[in-house]
N, C-alpha and C. Protein backbone atom coordinates (compact mmCIF):
# COMPACT_ATOMS: atom_id res chain seq x y z
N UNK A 1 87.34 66.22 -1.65
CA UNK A 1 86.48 66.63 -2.75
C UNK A 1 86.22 65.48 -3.72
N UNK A 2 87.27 64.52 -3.64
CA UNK A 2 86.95 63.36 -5.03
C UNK A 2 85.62 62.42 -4.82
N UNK A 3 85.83 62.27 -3.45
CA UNK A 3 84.98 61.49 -2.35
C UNK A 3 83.59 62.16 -2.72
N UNK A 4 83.46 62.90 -2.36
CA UNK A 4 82.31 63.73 -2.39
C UNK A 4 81.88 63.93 -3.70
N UNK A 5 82.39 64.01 -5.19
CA UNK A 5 81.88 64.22 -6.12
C UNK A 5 81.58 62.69 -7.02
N UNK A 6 82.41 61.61 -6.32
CA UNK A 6 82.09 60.49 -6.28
C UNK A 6 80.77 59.91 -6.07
N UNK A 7 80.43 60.67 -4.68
CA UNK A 7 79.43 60.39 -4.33
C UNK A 7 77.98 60.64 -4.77
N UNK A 8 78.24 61.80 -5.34
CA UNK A 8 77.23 63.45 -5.60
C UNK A 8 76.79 62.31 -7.50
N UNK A 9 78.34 61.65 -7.86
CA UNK A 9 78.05 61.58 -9.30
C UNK A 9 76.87 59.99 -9.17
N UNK A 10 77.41 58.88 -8.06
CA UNK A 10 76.91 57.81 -7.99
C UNK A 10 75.12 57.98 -7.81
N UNK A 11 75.45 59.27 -7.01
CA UNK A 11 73.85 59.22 -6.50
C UNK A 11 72.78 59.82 -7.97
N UNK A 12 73.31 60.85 -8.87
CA UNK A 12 72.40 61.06 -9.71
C UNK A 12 73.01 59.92 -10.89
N UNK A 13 74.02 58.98 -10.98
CA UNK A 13 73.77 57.85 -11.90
C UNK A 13 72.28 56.80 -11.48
N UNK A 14 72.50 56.48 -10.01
CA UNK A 14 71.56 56.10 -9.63
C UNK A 14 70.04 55.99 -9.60
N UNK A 15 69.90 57.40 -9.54
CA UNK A 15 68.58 58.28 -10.14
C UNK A 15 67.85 58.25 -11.33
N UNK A 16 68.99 58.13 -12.63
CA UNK A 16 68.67 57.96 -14.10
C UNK A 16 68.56 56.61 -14.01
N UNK A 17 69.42 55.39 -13.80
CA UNK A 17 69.23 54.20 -14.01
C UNK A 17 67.69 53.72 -13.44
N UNK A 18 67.33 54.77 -12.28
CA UNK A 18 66.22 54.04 -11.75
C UNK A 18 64.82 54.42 -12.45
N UNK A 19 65.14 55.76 -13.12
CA UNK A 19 63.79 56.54 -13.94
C UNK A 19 63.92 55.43 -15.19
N UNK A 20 64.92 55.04 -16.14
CA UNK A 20 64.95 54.33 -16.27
C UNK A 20 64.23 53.07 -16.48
N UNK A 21 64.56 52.20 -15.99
CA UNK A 21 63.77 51.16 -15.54
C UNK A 21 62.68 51.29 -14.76
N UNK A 22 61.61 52.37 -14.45
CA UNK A 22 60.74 52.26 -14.32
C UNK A 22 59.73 52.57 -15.19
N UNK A 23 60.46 53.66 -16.61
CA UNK A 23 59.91 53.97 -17.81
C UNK A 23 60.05 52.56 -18.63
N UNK A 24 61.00 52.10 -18.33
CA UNK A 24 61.20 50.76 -19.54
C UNK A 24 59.95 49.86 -18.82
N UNK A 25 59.94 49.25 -17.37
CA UNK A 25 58.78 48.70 -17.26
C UNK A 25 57.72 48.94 -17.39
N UNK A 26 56.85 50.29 -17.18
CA UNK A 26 55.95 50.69 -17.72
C UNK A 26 55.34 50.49 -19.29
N UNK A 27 56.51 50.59 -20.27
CA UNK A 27 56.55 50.23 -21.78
C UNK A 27 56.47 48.48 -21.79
N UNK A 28 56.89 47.57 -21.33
CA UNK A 28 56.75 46.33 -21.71
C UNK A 28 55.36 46.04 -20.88
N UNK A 29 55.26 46.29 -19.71
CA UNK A 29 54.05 45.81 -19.11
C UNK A 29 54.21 44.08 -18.45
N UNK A 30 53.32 43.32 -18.60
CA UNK A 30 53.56 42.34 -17.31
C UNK A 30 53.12 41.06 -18.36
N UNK A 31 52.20 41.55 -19.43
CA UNK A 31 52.03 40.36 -20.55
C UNK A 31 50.32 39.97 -20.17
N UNK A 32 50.38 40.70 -18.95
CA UNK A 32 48.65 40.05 -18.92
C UNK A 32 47.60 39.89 -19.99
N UNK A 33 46.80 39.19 -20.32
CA UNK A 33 45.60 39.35 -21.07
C UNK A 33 44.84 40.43 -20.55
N UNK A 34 45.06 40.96 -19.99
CA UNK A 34 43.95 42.44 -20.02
C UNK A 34 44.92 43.67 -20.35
N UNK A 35 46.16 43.36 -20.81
CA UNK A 35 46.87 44.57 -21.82
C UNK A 35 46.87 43.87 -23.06
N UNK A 36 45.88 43.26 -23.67
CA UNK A 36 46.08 43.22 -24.93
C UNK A 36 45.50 44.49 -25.44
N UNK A 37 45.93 44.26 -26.80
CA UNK A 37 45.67 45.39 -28.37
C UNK A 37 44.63 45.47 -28.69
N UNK A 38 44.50 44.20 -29.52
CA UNK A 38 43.56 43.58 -30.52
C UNK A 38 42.82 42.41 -30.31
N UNK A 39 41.92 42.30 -30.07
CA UNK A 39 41.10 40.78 -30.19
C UNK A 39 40.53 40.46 -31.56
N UNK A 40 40.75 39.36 -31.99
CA UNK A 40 39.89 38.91 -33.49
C UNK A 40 38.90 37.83 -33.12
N UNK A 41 37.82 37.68 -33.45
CA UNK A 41 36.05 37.21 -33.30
C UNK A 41 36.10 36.82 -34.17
N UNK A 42 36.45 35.64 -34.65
CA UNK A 42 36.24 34.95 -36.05
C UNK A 42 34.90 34.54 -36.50
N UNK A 43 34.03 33.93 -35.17
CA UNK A 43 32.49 33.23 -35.19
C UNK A 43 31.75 34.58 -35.90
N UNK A 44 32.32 35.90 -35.33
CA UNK A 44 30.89 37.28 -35.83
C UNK A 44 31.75 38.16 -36.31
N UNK A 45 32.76 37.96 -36.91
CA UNK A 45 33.91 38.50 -38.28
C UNK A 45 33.88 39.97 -37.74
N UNK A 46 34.60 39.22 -36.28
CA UNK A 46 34.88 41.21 -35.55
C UNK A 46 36.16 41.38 -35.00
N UNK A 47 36.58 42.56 -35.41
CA UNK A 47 37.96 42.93 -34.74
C UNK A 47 37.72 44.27 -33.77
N UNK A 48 38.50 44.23 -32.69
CA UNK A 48 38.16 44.79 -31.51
C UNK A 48 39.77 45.71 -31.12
N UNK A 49 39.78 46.53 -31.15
CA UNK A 49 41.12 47.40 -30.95
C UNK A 49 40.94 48.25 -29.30
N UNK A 50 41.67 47.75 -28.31
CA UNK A 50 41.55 47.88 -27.21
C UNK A 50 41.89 49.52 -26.63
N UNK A 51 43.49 49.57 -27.34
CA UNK A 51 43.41 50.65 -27.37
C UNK A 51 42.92 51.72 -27.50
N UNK A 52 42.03 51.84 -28.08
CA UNK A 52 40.78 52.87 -28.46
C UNK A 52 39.11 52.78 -28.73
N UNK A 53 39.08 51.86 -28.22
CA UNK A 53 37.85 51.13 -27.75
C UNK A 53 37.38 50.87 -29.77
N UNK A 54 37.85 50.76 -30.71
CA UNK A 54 37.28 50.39 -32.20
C UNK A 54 36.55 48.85 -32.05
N UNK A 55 35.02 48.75 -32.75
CA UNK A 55 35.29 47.94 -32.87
C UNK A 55 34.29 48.10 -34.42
N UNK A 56 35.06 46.73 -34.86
CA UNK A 56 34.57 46.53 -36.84
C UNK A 56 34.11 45.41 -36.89
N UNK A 57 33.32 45.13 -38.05
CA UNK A 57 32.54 44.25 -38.73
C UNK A 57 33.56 43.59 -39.51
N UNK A 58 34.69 43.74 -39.80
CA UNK A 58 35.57 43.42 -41.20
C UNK A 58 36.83 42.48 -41.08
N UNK A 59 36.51 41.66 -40.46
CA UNK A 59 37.09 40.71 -40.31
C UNK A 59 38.06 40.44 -41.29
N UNK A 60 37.84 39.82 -42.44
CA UNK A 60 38.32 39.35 -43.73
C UNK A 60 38.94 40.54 -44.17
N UNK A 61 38.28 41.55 -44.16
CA UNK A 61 39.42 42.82 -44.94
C UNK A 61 40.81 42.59 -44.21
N UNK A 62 40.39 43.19 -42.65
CA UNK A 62 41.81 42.97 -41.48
C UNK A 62 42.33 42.52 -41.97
N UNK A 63 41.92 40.87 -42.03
CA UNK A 63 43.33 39.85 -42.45
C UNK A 63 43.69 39.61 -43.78
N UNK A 64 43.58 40.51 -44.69
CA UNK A 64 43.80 40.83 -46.19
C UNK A 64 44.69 41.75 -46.04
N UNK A 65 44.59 42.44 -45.08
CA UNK A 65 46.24 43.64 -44.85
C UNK A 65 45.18 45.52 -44.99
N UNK A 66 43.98 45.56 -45.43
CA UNK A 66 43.12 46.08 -45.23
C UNK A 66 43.10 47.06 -44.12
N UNK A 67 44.07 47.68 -43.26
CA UNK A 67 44.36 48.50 -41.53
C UNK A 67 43.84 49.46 -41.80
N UNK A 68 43.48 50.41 -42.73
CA UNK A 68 43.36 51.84 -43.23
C UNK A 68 42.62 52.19 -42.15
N UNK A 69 41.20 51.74 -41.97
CA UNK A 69 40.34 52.59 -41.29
C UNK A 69 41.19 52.32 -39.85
N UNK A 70 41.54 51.25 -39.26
CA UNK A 70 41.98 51.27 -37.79
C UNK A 70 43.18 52.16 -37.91
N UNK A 71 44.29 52.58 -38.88
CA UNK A 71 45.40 53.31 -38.43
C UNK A 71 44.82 54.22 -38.74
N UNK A 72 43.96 55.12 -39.57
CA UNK A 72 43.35 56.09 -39.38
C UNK A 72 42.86 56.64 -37.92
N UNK A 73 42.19 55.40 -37.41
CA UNK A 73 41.62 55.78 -36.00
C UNK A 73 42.76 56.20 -35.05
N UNK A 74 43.68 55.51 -35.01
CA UNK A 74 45.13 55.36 -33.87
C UNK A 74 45.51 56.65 -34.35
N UNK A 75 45.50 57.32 -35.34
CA UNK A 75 45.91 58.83 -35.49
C UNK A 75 45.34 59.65 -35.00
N UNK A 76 44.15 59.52 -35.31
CA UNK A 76 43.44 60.31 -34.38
C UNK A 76 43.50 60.58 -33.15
N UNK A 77 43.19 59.25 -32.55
CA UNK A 77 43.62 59.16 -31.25
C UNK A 77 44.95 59.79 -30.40
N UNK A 78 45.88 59.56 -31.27
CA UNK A 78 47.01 59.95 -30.99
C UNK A 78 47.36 61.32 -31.46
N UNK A 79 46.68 61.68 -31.95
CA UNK A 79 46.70 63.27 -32.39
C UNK A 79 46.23 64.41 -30.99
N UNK A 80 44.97 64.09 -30.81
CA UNK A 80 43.99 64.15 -29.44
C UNK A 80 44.25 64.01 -28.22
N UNK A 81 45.85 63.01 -27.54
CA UNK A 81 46.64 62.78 -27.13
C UNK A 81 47.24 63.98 -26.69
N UNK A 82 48.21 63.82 -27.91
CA UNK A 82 49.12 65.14 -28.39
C UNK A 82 48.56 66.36 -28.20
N UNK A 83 47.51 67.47 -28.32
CA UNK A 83 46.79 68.32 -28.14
C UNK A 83 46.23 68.32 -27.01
N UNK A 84 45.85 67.39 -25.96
CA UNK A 84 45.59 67.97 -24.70
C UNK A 84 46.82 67.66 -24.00
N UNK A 85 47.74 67.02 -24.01
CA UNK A 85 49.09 66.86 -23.61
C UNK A 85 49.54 68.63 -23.34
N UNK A 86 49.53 68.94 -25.21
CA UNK A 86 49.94 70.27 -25.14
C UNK A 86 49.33 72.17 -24.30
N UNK A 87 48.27 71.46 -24.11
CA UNK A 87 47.39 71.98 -23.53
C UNK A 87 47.75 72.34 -22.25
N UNK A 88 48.51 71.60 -21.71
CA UNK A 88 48.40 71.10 -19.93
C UNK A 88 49.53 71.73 -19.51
């Protein structure tokens, strides 16, 4: 019986370690330039939010600390998320 619950315990440690690390890689991603965020357009004072396809005229606000309207948007988004998530 030790054998066997040894076994029974290795195999679902196994299982979690592997969900795991396939949730953790999923979250870091690979670093490519086509998982970026944000792009900033300095030449036509545009910021581009990938995540949610935003894009603004406001260059100079952005980099004044100015986020309101983009974290506004990411709420949304993520609200909208959340509600058909719950849906399903």
């Amino acid at each position: 019986m030790k054998v066997l619950r040894a076994r029974v315990y290795d195999k679902f440690q196994k299982e979690a370690q592997d969900e795991y690390a396939e949730n953790r890689k999923a979250a870091v991603g690979t670093g490519d330039r086509s998982e970026r965020i944000r792009t900033y357009n300095f030449p036509q004072s545009r910021v581009t939010d990938h995540r949610i396809g935003l894009t603004l005229q406001k260059l100079e606000q952005i980099l004044q600390g100015n986020l309101n309207e983009i974290i506004d948007q990411l709420i949304v988004e993520e609200q909208a998320k959340m509600m058909e998530h719950t849906s399903e």
